[in-house]
PDB file of N, CA and C in Angstrom:
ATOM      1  N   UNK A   1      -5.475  10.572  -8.382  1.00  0.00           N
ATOM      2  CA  UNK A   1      -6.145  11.856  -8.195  1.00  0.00           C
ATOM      3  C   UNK A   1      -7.637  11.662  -8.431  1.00  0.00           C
ATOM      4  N   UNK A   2      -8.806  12.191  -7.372  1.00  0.00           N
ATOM      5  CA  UNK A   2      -9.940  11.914  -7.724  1.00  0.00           C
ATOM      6  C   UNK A   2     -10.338  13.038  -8.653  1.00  0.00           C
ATOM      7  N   UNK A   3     -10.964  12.515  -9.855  1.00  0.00           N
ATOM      8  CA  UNK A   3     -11.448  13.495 -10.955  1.00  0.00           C
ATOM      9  C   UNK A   3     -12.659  14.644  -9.797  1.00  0.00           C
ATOM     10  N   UNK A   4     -12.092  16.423 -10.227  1.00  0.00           N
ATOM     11  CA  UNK A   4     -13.208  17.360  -9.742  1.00  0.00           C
ATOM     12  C   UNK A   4     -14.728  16.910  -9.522  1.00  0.00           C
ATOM     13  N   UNK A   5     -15.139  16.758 -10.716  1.00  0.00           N
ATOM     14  CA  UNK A   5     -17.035  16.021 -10.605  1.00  0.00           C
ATOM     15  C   UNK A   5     -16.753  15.011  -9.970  1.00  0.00           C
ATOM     16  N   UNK A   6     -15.698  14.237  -9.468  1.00  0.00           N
ATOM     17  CA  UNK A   6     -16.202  13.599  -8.420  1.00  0.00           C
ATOM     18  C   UNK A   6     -16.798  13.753  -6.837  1.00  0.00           C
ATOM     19  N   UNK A   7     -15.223  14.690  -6.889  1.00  0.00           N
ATOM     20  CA  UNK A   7     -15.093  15.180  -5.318  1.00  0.00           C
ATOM     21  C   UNK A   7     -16.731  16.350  -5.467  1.00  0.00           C
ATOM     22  N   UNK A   8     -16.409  17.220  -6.431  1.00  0.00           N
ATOM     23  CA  UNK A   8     -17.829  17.808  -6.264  1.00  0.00           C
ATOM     24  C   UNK A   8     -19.256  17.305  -5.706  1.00  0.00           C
ATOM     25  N   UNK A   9     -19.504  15.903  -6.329  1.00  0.00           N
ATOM     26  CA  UNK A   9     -20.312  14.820  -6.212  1.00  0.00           C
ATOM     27  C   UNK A   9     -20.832  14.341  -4.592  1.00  0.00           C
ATOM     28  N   UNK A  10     -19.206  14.021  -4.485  1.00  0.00           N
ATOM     29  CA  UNK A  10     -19.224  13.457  -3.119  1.00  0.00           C
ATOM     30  C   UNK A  10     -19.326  14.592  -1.613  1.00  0.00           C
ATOM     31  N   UNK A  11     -19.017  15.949  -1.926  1.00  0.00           N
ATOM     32  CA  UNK A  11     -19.077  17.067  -1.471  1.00  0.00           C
ATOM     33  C   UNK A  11     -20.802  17.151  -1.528  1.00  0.00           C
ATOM     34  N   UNK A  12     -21.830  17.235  -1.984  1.00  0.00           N
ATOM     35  CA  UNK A  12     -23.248  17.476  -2.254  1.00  0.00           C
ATOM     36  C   UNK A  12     -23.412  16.499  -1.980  1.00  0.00           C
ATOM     37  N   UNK A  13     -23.130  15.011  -1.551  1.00  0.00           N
ATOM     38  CA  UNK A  13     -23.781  13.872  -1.137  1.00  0.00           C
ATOM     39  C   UNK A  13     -23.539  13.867   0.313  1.00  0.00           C
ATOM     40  N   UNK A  14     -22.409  14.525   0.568  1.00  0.00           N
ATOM     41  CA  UNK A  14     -22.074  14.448   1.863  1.00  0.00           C
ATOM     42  C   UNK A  14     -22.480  15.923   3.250  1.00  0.00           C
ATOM     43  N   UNK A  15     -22.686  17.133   1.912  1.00  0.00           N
ATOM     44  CA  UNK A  15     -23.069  18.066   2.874  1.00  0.00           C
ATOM     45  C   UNK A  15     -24.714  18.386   2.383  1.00  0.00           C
ATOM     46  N   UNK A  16     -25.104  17.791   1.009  1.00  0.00           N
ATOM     47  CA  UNK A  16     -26.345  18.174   0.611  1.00  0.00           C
ATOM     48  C   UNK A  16     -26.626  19.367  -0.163  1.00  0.00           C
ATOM     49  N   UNK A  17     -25.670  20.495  -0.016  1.00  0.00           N
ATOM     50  CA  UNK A  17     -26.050  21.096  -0.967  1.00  0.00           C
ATOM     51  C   UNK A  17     -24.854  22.370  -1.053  1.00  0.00           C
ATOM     52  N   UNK A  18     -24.632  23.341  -1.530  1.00  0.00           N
ATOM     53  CA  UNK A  18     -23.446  24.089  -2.055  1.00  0.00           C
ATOM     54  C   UNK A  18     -22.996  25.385  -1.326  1.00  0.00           C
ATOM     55  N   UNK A  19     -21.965  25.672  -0.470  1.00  0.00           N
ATOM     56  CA  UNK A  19     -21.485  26.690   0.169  1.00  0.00           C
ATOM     57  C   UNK A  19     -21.573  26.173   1.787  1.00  0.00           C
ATOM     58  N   UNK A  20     -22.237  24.994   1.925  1.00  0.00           N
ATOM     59  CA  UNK A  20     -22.446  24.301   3.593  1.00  0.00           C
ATOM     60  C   UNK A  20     -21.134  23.616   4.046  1.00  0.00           C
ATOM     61  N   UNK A  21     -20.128  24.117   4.883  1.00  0.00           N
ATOM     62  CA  UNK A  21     -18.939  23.260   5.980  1.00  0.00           C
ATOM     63  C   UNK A  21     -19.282  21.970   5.775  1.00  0.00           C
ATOM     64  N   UNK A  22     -18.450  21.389   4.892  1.00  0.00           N
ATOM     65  CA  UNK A  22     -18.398  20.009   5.500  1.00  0.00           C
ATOM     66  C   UNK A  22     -16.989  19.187   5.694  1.00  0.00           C
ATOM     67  N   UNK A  23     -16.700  18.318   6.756  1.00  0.00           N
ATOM     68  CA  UNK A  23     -15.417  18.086   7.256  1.00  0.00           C
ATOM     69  C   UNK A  23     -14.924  17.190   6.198  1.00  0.00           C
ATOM     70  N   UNK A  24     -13.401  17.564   6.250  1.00  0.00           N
ATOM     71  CA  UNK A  24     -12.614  17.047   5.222  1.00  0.00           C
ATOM     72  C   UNK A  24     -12.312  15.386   5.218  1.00  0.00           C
ATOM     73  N   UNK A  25     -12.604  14.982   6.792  1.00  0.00           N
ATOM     74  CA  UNK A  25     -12.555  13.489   7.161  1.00  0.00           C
ATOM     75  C   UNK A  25     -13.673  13.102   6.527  1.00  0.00           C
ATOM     76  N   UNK A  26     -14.550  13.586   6.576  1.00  0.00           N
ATOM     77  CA  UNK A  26     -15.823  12.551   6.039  1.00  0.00           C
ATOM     78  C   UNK A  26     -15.795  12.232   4.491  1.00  0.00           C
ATOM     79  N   UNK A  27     -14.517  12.815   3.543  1.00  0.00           N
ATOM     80  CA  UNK A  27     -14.662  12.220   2.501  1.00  0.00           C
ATOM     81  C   UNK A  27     -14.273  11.164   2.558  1.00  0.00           C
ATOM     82  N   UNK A  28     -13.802  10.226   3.439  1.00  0.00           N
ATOM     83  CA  UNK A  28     -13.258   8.813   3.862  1.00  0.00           C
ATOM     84  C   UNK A  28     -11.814   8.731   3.121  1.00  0.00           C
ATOM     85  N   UNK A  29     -11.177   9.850   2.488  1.00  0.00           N
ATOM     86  CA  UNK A  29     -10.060   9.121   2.195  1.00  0.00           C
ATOM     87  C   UNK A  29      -9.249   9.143   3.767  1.00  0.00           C
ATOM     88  N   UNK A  30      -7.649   8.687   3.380  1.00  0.00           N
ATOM     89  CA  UNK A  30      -6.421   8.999   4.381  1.00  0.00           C
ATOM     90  C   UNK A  30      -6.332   9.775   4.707  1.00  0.00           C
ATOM     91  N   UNK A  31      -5.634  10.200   5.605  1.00  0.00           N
ATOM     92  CA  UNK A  31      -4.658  11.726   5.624  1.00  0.00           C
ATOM     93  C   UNK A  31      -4.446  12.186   4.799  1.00  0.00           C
ATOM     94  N   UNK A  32      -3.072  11.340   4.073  1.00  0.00           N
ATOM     95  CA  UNK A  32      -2.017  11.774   3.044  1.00  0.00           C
ATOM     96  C   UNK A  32      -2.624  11.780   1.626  1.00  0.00           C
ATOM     97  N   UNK A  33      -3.974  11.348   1.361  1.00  0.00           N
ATOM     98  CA  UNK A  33      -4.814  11.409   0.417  1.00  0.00           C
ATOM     99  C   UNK A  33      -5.477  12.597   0.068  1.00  0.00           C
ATOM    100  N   UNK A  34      -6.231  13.001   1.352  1.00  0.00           N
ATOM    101  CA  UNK A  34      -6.900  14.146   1.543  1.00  0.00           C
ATOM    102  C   UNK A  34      -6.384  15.227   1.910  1.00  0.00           C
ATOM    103  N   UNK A  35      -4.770  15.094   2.036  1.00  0.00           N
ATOM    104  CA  UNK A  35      -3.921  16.352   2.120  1.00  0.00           C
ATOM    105  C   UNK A  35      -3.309  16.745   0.648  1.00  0.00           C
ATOM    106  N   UNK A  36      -3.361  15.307  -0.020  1.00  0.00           N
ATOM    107  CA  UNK A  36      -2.302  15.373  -1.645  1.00  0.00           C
ATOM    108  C   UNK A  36      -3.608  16.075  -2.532  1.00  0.00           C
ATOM    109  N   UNK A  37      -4.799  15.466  -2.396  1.00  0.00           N
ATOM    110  CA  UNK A  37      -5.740  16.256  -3.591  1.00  0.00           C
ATOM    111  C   UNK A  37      -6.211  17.244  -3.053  1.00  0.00           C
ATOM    112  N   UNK A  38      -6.959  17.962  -1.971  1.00  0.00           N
ATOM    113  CA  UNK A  38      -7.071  19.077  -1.835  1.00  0.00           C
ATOM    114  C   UNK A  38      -6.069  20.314  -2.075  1.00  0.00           C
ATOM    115  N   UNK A  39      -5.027  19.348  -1.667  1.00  0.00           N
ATOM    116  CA  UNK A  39      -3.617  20.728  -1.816  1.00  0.00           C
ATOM    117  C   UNK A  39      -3.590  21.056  -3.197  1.00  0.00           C
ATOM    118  N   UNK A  40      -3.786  19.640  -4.047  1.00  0.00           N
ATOM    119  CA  UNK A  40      -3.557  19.776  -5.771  1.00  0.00           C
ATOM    120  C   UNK A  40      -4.427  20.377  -6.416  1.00  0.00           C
ATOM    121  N   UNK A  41      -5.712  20.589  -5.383  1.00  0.00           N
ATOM    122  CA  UNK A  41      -6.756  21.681  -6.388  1.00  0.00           C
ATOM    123  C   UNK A  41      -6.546  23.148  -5.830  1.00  0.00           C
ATOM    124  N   UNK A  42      -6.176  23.125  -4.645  1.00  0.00           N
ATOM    125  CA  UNK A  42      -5.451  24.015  -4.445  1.00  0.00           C
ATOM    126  C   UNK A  42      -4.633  25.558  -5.192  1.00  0.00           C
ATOM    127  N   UNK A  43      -3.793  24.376  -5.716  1.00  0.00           N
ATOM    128  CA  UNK A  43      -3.185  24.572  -6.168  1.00  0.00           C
ATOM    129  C   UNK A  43      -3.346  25.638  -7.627  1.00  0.00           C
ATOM    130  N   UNK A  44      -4.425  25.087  -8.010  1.00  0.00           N
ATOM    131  CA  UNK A  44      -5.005  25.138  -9.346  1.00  0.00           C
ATOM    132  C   UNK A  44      -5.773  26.337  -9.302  1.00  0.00           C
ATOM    133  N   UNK A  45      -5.491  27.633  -9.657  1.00  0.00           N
ATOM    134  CA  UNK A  45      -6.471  29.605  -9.588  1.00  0.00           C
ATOM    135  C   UNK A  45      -7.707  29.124 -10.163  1.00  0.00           C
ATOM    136  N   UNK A  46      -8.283  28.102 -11.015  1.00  0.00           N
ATOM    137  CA  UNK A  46      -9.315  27.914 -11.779  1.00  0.00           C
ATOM    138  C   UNK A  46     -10.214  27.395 -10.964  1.00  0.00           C
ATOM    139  N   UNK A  47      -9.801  26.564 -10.048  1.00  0.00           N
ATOM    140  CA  UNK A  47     -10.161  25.622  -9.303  1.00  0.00           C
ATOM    141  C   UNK A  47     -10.419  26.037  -7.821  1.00  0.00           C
ATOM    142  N   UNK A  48      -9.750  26.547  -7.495  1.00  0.00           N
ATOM    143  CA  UNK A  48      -9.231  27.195  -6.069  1.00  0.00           C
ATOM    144  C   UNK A  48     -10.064  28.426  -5.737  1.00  0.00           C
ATOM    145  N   UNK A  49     -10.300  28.966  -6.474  1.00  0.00           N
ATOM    146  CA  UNK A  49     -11.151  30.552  -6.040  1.00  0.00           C
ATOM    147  C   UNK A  49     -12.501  29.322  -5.709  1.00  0.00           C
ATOM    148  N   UNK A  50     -13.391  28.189  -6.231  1.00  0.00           N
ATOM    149  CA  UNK A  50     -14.161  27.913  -5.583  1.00  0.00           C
ATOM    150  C   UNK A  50     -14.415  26.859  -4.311  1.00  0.00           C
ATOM    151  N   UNK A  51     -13.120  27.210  -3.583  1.00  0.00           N
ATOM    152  CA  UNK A  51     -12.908  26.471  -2.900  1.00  0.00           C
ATOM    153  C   UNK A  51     -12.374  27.191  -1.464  1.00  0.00           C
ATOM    154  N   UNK A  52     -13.640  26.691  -0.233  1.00  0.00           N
ATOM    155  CA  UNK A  52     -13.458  27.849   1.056  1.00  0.00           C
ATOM    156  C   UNK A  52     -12.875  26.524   2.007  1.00  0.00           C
ATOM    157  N   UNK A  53     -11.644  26.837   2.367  1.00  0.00           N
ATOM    158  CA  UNK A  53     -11.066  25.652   3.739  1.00  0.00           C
ATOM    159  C   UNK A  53     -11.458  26.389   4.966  1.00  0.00           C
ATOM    160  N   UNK A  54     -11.461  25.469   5.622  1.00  0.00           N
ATOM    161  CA  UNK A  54     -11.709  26.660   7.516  1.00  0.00           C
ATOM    162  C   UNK A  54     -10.992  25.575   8.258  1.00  0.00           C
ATOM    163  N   UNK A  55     -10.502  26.106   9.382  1.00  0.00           N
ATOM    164  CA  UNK A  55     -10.472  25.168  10.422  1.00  0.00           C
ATOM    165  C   UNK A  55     -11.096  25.561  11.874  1.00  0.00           C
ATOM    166  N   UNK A  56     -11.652  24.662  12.092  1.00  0.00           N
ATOM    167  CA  UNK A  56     -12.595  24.357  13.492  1.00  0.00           C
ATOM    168  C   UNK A  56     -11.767  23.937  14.542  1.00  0.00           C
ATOM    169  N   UNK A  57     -12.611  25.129  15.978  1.00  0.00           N
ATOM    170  CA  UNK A  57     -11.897  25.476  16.827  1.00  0.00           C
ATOM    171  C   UNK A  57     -12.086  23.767  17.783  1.00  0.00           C
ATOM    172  N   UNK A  58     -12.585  22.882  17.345  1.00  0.00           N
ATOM    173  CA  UNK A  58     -12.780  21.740  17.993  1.00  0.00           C
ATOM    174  C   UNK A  58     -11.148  21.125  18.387  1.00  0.00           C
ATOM    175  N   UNK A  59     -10.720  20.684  19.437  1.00  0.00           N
ATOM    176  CA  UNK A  59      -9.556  20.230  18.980  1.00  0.00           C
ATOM    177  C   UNK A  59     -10.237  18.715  18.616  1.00  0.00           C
ATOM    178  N   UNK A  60     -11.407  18.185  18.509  1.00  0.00           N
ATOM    179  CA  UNK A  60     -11.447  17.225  18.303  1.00  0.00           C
ATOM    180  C   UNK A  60     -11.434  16.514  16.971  1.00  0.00           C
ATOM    181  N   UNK A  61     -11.399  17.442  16.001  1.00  0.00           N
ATOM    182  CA  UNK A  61     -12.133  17.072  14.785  1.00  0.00           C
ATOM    183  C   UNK A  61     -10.709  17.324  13.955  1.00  0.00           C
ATOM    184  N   UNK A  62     -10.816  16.037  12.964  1.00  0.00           N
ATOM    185  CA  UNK A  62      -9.398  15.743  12.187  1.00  0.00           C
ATOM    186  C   UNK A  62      -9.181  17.259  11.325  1.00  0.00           C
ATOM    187  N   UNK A  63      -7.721  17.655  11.842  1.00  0.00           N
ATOM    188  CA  UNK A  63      -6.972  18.735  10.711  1.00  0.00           C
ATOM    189  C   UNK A  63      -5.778  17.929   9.984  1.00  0.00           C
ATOM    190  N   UNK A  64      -6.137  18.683   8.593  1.00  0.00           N
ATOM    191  CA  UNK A  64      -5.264  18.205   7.824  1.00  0.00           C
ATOM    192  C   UNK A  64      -4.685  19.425   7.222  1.00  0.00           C
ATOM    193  N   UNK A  65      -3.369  19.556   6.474  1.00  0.00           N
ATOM    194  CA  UNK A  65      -2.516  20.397   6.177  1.00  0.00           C
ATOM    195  C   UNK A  65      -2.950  20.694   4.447  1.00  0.00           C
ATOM    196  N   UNK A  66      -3.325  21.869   4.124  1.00  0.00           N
ATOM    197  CA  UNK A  66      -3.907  21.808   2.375  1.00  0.00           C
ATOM    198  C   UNK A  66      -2.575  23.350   2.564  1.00  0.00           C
ATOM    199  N   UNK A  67      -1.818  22.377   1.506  1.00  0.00           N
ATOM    200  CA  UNK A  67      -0.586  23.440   1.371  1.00  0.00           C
ATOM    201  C   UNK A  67       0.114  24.294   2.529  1.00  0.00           C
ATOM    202  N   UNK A  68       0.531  23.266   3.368  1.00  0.00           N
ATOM    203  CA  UNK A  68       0.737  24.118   4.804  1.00  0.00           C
ATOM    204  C   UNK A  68      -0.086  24.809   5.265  1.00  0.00           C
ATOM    205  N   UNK A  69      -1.386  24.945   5.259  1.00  0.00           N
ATOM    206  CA  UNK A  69      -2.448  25.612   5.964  1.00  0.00           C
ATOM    207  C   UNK A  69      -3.291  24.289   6.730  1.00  0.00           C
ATOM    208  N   UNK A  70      -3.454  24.383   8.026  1.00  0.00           N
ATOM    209  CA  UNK A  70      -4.333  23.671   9.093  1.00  0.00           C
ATOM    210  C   UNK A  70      -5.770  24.178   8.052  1.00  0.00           C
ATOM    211  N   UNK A  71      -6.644  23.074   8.459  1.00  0.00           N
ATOM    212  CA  UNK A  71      -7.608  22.982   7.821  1.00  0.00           C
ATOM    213  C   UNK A  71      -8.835  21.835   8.098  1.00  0.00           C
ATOM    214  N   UNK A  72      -9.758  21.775   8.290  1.00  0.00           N
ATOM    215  CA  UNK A  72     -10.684  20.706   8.594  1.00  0.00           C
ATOM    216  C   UNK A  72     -11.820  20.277   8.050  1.00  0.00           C
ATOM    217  N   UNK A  73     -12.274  21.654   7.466  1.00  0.00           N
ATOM    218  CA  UNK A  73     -13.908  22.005   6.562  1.00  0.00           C
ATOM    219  C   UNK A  73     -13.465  22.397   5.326  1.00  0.00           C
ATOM    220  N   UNK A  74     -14.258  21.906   4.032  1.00  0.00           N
ATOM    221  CA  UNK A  74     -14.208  22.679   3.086  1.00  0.00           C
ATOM    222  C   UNK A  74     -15.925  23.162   2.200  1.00  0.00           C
ATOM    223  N   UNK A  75     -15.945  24.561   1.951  1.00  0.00           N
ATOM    224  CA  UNK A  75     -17.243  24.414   1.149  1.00  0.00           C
ATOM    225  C   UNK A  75     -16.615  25.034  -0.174  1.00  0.00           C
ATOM    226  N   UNK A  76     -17.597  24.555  -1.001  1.00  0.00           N
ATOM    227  CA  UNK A  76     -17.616  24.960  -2.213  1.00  0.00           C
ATOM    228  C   UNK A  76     -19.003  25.891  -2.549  1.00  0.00           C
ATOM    229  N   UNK A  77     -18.258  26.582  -3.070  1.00  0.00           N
ATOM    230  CA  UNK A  77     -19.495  27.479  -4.431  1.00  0.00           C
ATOM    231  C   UNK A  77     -20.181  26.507  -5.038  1.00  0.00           C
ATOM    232  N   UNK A  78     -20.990  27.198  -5.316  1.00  0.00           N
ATOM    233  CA  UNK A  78     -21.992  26.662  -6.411  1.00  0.00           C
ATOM    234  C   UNK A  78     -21.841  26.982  -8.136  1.00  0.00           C
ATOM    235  N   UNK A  79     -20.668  28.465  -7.878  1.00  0.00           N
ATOM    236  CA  UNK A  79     -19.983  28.093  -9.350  1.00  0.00           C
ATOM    237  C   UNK A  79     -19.514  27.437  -9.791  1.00  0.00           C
ATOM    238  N   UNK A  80     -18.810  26.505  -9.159  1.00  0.00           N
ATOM    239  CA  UNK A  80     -17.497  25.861  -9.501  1.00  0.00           C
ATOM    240  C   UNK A  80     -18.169  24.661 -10.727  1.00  0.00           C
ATOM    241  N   UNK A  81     -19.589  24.770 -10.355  1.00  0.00           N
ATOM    242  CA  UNK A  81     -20.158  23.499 -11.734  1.00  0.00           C
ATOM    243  C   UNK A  81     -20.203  24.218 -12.906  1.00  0.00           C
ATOM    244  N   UNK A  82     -19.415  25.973 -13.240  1.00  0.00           N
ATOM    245  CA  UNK A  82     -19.483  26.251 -14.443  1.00  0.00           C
ATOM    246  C   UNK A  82     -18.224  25.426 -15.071  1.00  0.00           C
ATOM    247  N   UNK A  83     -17.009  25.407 -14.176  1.00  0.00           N
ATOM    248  CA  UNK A  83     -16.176  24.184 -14.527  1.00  0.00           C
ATOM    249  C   UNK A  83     -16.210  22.664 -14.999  1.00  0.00           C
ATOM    250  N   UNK A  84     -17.219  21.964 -14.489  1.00  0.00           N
ATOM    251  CA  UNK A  84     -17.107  20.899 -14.613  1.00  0.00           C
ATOM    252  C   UNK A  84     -17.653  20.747 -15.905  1.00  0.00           C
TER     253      UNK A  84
END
């Protein structure tokens, strides 16, 4: 499981800054990687209220399943660092 401040980390390195779409492929994990920890924060009411999935009408762009929901983008709040 990648520790939250990570993915947070890598979320702001990868979109630059907090509440901006950025695709769920570009965190470079797997599929079944990036379907098991998103779903698992998911999962989590503490965790999860700062956390926006979308999916893009591209058919080109990788969807992955976060708790049986199609999905491709995720942004985060900028609260969610009262958590970390």
């Amino acid at each position: 499981m990648m520790p939250l401040g990570e993915l947070v980390d890598r979320y702001i390195a990868l979109g630059g800054e907090f509440s901006k779409p950025v695709a769920l492929s570009a965190f470079g994990l797997s599929s079944a990687e990036t379907e098991r920890i998103f779903s698992a924060y998911d999962e989590d009411y503490h965790i999860s209220r700062f956390f926006k999935f979308s999916e893009s009408p591209d058919p080109t762009v990788a969807k992955f399943s976060v708790n049986g929901v199609a999905s491709t983008h995720i942004a985060l709040d900028p609260e969610i660092q009262t958590i970390l």
